[in-house]
C-alpha atoms as a PDB file:
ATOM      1  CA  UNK A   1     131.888 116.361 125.719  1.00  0.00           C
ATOM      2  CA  UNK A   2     134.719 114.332 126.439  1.00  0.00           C
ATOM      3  CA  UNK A   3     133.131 111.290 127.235  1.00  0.00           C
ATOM      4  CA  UNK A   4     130.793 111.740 124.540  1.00  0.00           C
ATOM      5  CA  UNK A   5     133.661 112.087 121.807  1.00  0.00           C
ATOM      6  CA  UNK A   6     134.901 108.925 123.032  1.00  0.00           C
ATOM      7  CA  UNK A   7     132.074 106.796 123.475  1.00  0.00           C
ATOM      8  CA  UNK A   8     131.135 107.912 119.408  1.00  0.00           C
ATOM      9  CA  UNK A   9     134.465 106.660 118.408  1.00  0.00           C
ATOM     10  CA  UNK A  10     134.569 103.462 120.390  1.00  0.00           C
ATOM     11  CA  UNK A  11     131.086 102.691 118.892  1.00  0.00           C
ATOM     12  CA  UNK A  12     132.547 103.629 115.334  1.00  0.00           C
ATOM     13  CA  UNK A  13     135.377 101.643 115.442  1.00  0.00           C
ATOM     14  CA  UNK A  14     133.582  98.309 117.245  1.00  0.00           C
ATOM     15  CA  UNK A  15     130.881  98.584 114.806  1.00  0.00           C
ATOM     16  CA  UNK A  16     133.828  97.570 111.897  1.00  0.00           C
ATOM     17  CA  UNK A  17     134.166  94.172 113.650  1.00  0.00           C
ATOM     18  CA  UNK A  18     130.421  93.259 113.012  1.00  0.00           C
ATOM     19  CA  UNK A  19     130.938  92.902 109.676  1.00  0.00           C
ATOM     20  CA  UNK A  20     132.546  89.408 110.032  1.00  0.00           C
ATOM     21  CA  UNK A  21     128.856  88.343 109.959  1.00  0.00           C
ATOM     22  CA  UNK A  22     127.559  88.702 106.702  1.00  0.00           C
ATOM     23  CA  UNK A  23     124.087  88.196 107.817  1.00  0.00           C
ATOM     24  CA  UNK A  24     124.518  92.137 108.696  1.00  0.00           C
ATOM     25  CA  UNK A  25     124.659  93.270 105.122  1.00  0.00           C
ATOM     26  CA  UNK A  26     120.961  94.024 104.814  1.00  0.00           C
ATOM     27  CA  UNK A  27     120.992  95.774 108.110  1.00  0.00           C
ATOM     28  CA  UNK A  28     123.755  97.659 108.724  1.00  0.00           C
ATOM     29  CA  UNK A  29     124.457  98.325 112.477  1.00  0.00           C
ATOM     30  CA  UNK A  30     126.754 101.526 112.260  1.00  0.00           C
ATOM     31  CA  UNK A  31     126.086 104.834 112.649  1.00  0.00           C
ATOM     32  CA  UNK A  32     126.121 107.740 110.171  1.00  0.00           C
ATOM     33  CA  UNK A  33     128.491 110.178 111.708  1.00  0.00           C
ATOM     34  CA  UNK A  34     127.780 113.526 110.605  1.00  0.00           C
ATOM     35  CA  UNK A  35     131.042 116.221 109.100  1.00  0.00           C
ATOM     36  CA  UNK A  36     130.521 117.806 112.643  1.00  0.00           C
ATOM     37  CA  UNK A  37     130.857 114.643 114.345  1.00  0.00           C
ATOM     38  CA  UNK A  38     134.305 113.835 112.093  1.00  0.00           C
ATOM     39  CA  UNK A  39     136.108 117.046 112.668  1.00  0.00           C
ATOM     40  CA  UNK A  40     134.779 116.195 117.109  1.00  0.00           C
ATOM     41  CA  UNK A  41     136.880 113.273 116.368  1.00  0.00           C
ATOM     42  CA  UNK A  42     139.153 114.324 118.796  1.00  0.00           C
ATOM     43  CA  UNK A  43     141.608 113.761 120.913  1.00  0.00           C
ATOM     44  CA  UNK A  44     142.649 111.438 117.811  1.00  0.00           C
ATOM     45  CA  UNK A  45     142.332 113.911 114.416  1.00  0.00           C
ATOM     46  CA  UNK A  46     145.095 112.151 112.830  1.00  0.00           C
ATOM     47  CA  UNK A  47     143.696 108.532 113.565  1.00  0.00           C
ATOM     48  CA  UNK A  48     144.461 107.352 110.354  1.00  0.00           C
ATOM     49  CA  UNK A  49     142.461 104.022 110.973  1.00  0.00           C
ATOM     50  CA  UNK A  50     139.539 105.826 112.322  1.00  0.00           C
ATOM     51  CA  UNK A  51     139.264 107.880 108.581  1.00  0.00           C
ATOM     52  CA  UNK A  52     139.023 105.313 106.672  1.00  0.00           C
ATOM     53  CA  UNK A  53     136.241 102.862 109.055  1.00  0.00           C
ATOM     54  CA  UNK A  54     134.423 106.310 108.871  1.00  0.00           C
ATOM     55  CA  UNK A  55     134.358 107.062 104.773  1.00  0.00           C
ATOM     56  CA  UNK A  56     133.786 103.549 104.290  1.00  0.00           C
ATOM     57  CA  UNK A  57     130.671 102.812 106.741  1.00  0.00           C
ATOM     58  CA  UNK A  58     129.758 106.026 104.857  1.00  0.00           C
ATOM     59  CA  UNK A  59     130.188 104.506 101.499  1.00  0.00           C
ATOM     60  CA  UNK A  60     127.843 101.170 102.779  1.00  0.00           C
ATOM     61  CA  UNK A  61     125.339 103.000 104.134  1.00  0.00           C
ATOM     62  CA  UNK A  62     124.517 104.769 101.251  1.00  0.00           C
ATOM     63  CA  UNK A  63     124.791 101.461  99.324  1.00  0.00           C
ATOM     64  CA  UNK A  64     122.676 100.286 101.443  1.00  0.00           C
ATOM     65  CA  UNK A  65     120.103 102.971 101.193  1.00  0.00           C
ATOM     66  CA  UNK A  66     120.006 102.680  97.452  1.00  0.00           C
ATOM     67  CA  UNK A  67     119.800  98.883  96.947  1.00  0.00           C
ATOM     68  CA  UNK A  68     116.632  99.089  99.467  1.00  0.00           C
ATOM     69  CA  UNK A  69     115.125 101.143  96.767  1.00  0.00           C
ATOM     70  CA  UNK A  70     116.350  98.632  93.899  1.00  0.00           C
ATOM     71  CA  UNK A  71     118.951 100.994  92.903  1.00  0.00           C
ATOM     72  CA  UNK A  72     121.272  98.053  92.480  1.00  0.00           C
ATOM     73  CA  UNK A  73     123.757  99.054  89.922  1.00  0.00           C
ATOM     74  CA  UNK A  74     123.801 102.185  91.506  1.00  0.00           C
ATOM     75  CA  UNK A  75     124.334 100.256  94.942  1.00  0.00           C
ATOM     76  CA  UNK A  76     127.397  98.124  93.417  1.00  0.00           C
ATOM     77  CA  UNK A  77     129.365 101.545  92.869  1.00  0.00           C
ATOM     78  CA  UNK A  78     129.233 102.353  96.427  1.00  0.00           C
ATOM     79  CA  UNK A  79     130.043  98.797  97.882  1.00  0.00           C
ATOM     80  CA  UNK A  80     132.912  98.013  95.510  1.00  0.00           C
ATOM     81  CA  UNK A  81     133.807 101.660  96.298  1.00  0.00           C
ATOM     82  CA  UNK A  82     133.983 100.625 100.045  1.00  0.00           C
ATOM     83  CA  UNK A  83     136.328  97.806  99.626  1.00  0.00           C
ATOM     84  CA  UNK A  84     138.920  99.893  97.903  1.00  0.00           C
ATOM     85  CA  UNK A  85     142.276  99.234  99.607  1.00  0.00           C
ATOM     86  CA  UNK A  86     142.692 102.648 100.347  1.00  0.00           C
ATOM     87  CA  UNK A  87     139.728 101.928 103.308  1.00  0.00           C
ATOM     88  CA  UNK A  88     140.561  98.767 104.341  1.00  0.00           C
ATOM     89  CA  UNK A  89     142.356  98.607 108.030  1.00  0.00           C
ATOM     90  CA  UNK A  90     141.990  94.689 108.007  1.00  0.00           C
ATOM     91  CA  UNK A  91     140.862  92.035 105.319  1.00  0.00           C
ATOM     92  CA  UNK A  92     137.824  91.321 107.390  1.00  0.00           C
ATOM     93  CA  UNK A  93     136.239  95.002 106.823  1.00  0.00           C
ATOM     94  CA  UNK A  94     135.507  93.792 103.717  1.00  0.00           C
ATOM     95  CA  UNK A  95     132.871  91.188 103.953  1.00  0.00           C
ATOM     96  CA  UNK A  96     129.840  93.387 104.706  1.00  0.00           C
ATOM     97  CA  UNK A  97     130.022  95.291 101.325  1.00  0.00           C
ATOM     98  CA  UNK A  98     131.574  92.028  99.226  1.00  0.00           C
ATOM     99  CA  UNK A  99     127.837  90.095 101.282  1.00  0.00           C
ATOM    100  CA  UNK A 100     125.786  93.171  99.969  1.00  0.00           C
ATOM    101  CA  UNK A 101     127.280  92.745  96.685  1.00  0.00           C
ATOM    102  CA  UNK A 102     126.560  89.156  96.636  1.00  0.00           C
ATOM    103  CA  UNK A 103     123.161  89.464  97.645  1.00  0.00           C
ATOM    104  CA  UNK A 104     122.176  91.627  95.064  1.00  0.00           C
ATOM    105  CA  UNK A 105     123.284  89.435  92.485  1.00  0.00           C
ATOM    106  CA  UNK A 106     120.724  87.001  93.861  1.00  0.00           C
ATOM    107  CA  UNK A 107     118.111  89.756  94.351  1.00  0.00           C
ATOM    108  CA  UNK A 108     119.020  90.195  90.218  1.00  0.00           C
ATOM    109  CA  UNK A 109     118.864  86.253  89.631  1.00  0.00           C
ATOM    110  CA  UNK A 110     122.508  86.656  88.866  1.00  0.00           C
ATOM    111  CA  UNK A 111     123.283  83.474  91.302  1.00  0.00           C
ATOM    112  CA  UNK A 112     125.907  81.636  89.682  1.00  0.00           C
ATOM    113  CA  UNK A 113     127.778  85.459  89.741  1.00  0.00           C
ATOM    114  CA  UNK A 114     126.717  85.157  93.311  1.00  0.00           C
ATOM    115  CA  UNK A 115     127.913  82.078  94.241  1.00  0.00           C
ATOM    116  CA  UNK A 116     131.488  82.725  92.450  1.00  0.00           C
ATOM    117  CA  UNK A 117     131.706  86.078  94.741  1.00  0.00           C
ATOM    118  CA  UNK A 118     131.093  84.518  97.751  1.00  0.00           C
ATOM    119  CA  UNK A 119     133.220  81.385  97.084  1.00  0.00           C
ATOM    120  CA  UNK A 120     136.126  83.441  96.269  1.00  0.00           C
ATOM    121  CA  UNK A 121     136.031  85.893  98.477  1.00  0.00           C
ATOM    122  CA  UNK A 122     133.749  85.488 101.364  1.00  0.00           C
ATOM    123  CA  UNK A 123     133.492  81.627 102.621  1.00  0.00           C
ATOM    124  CA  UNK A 124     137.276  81.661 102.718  1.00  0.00           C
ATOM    125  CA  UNK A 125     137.148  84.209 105.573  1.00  0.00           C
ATOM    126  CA  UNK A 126     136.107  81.602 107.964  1.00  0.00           C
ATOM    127  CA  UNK A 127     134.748  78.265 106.124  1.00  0.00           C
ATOM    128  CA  UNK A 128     132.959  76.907 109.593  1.00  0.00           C
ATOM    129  CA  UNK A 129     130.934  80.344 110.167  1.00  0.00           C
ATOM    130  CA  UNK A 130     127.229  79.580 109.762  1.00  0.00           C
ATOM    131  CA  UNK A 131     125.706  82.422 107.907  1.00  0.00           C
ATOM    132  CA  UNK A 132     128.885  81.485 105.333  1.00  0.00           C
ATOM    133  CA  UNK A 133     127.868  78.075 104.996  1.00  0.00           C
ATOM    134  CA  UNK A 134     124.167  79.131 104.943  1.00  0.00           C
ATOM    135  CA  UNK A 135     124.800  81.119 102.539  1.00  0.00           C
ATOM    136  CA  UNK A 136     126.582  78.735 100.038  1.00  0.00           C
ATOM    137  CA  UNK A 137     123.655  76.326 100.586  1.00  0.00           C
ATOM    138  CA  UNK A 138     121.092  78.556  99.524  1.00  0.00           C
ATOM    139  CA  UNK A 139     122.873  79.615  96.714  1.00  0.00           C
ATOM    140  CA  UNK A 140     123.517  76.055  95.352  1.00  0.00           C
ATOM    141  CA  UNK A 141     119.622  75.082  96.392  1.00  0.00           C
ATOM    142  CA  UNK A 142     118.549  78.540  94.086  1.00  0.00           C
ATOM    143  CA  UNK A 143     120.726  77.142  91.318  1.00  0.00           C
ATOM    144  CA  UNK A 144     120.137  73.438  90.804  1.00  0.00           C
ATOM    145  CA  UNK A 145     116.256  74.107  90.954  1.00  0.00           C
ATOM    146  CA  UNK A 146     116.818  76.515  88.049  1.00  0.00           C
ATOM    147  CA  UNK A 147     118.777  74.011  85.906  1.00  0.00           C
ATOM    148  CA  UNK A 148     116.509  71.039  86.985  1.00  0.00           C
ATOM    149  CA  UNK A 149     113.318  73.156  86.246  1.00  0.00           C
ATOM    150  CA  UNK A 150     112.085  71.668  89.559  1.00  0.00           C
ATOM    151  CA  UNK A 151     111.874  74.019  93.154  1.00  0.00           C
ATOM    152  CA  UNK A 152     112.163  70.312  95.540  1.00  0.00           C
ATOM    153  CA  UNK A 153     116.001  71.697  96.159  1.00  0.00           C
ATOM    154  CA  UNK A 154     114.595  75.520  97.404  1.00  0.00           C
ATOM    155  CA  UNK A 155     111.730  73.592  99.633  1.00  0.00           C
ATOM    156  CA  UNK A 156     114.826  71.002 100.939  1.00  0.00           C
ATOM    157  CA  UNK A 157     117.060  74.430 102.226  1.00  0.00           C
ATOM    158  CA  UNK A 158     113.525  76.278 103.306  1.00  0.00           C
ATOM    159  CA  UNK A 159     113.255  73.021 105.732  1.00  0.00           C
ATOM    160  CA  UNK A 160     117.071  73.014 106.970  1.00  0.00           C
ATOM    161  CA  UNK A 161     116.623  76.470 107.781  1.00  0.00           C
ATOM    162  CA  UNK A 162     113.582  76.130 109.671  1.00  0.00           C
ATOM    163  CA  UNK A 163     114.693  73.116 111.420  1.00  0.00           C
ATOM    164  CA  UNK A 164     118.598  74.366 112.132  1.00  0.00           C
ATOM    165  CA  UNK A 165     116.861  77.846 113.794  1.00  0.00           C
ATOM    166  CA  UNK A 166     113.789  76.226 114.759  1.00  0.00           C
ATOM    167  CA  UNK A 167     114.041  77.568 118.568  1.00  0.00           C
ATOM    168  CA  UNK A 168     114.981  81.249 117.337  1.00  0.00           C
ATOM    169  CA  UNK A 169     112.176  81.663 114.788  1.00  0.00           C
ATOM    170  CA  UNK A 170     108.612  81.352 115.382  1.00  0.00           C
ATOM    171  CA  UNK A 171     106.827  79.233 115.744  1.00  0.00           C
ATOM    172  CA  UNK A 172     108.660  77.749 118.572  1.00  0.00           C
ATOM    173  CA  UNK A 173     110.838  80.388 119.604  1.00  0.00           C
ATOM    174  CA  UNK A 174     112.638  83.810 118.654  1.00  0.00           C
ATOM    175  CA  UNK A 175     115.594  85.141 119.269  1.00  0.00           C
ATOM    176  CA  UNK A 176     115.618  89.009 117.709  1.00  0.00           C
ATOM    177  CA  UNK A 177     119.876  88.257 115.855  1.00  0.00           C
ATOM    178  CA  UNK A 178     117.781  85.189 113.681  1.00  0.00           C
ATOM    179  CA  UNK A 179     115.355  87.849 112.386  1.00  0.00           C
ATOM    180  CA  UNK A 180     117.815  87.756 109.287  1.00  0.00           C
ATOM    181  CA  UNK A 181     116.739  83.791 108.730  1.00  0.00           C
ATOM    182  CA  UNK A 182     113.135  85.288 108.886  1.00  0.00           C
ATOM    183  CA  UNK A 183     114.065  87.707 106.129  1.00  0.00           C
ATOM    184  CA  UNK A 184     115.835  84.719 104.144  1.00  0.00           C
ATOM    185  CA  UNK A 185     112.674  82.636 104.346  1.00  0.00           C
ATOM    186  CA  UNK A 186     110.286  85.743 103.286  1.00  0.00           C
ATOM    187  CA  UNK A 187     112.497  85.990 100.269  1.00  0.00           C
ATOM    188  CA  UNK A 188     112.560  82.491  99.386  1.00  0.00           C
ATOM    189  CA  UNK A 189     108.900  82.082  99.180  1.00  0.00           C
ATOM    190  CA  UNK A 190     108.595  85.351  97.258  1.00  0.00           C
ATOM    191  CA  UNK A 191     110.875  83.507  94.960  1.00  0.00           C
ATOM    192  CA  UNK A 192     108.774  81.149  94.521  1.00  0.00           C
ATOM    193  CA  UNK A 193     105.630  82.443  94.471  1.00  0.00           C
ATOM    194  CA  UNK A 194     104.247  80.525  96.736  1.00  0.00           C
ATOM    195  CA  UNK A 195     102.360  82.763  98.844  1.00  0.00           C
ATOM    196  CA  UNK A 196     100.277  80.218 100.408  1.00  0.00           C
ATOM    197  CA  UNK A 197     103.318  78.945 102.386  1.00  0.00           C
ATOM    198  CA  UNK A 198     104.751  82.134 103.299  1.00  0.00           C
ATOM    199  CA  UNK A 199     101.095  83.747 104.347  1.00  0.00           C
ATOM    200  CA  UNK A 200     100.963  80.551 106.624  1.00  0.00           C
ATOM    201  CA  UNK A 201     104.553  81.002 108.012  1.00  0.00           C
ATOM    202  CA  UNK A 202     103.836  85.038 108.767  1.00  0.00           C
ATOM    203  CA  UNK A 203     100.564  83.978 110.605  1.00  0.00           C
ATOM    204  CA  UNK A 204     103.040  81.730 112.694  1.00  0.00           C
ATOM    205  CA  UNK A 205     105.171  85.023 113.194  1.00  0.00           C
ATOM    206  CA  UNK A 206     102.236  87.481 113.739  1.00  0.00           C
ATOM    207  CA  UNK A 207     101.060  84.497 116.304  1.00  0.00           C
ATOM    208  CA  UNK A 208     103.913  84.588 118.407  1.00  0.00           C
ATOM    209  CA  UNK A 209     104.165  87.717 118.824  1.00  0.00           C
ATOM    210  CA  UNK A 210     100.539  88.860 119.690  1.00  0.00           C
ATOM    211  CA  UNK A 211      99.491  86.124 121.831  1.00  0.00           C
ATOM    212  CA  UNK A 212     103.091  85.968 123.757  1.00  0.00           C
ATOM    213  CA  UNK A 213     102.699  85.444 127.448  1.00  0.00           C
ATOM    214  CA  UNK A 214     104.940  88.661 128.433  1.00  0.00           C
ATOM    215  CA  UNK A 215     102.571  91.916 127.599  1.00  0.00           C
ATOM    216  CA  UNK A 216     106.283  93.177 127.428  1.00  0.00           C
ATOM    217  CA  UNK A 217     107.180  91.416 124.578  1.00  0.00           C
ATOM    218  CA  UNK A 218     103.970  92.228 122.586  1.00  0.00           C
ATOM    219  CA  UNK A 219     104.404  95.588 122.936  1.00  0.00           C
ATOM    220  CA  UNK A 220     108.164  95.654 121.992  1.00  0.00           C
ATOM    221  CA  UNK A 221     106.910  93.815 118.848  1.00  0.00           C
ATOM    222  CA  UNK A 222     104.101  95.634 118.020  1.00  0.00           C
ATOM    223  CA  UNK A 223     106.163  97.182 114.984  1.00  0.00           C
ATOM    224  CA  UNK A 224     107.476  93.928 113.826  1.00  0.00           C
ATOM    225  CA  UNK A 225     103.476  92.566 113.582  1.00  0.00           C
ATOM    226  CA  UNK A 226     102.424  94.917 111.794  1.00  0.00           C
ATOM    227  CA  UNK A 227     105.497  95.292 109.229  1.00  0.00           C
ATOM    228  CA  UNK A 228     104.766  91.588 109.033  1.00  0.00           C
ATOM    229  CA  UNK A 229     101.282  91.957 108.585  1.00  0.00           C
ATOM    230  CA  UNK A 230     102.140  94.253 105.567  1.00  0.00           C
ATOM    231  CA  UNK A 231     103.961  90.681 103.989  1.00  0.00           C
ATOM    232  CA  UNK A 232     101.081  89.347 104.411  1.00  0.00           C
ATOM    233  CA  UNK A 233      98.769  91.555 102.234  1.00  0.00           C
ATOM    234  CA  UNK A 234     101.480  92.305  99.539  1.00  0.00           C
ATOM    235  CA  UNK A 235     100.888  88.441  99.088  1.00  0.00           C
ATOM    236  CA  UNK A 236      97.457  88.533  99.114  1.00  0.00           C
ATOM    237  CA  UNK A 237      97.391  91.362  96.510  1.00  0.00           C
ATOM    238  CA  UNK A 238      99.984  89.153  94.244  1.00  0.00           C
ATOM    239  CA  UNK A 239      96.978  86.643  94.109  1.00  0.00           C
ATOM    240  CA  UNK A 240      94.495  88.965  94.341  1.00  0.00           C
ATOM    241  CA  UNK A 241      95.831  90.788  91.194  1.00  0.00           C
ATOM    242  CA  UNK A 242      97.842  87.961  89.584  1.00  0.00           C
ATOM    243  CA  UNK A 243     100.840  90.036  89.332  1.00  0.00           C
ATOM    244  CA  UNK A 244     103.485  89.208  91.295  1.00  0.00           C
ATOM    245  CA  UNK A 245     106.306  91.770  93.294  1.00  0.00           C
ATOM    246  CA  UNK A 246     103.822  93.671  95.786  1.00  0.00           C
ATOM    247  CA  UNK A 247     106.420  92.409  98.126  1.00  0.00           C
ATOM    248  CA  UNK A 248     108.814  94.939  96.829  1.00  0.00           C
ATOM    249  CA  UNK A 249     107.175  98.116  98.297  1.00  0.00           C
ATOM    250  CA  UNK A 250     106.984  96.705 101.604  1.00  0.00           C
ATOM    251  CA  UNK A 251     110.533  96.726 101.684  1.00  0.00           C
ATOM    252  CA  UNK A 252     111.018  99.717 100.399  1.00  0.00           C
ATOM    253  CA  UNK A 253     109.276 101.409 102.646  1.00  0.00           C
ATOM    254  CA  UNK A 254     110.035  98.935 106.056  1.00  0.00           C
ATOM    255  CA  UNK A 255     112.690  99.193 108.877  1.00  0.00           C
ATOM    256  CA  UNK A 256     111.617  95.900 109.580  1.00  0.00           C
ATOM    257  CA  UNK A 257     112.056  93.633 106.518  1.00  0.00           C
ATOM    258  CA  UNK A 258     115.421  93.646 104.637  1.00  0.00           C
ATOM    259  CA  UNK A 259     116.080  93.700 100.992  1.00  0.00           C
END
């Protein structure tokens, strides 16, 4: 019991650090810990520190959960509820719910409030990280195609992505920590409707995976192919049907695929 007590509170409090990535706010790597595992929280009940990393994961999980069914305002009130200063151990605990913020003000087309979030309070943090920069870029690329009426600047950051991570993302490599970029790039050509180019970049995915030389490594992606393959005919259906957002259920409803 021991061990176990302190194994779940080592995990717990190391999970806090992740969140200097932002890349992690669509998929949020801590645990849930249960009211029986907080009062088993022992031999350190009055860990001060360890209350508040646990309330606030809490508080971003459940932000998390809502935002993946576009609850979004509903979403905000739990993020902005998880960077109250009365949860914060270190500046840096902030940046998963401040990203998750952030991204839902582009999932709302609310980029320049977006942009102004993360330049304020996020790419200060640590200027040189990638997924900062990354980020920023994207942001800017969503915002001067929408005031030049023209999508060249969205196609120009779909190509630096795809040739920055090119040997962590199929089709010439993959790496499972870049699955986020994959995500990024689903998202940006639901943006822009252009379902042609994102059908052909999931068949480049789905590819990889299924015709991979280690039997291994098609069977630990099996899942991914076929959450993948479900991209693939939410597109389809958007042409099929004209209408576009079929994309939206397969989040909703997939492990695999963040919001």
């Amino acid at each position: 019991m021991i061990v176990r007590i302190i194994l779940i509170l080592t995990f717990v409090i190391y999970a806090s650090y992740l969140y200097g990535e932002d890349k992690t706010a669509s998929k949020p790597l801590y645990p849930v810990v249960s009211t029986s595992e907080k009062n088993n929280l022992t031999p350190f009940p009055g860990d001060e520190r360890t209350r508040k990393i646990i309330k606030r994961h809490n508080l971003e999980n459940e932000g998390w959960l809502l935002a993946k069914q576009h609850l979004f305002e509903e979403a905000i009130i739990k993020f902005r509820a998880a960077i109250d200063p009365s949860l914060i151990n270190e500046e840096g605990e902030k940046v998963f719910a401040l990203s998750a913020i952030r991204n839902i003000y582009l999932r709302q087309g609310k980029l320049n409030d977006a942009l102004e979030l993360h330049e304020k309070y996020i790419l200060p943090l640590n200027s040189k990280k990638d997924s900062y920069i990354d980020a920023d870029l994207e942001l800017r690329a969503l915002i001067k195609a929408r005031d030049i009426k023209n999508n060249k600047p969205i196609y120009d950051h779909i190509a630096y992505i795809r040739t920055k991570y090119e040997k962590y993302i199929p089709p010439k490599g993959y790496s499972v920590p870049y699955d986020i970029e994959i995500d990024k790039l689903i998202h940006l050509y639901d943006y822009l409707h252009d379902y042609d180019s994102g059908i052909t970049f999931i068949d480049e995915i789905i590819k990889y995976h299924t015709q991979h030389p280690d039997k291994n490594h098609r069977s630990a992606h099996a899942k991914d192919v076929r959450e993948y393959t479900r991209v693939k005919q939410a597109w389809e259906l958007d042409k099929k049907t004209g209408q576009h957002g079929h994309l939206r259920e397969v989040i909703r409803t997939s492990d695999v695929i963040s919001w």
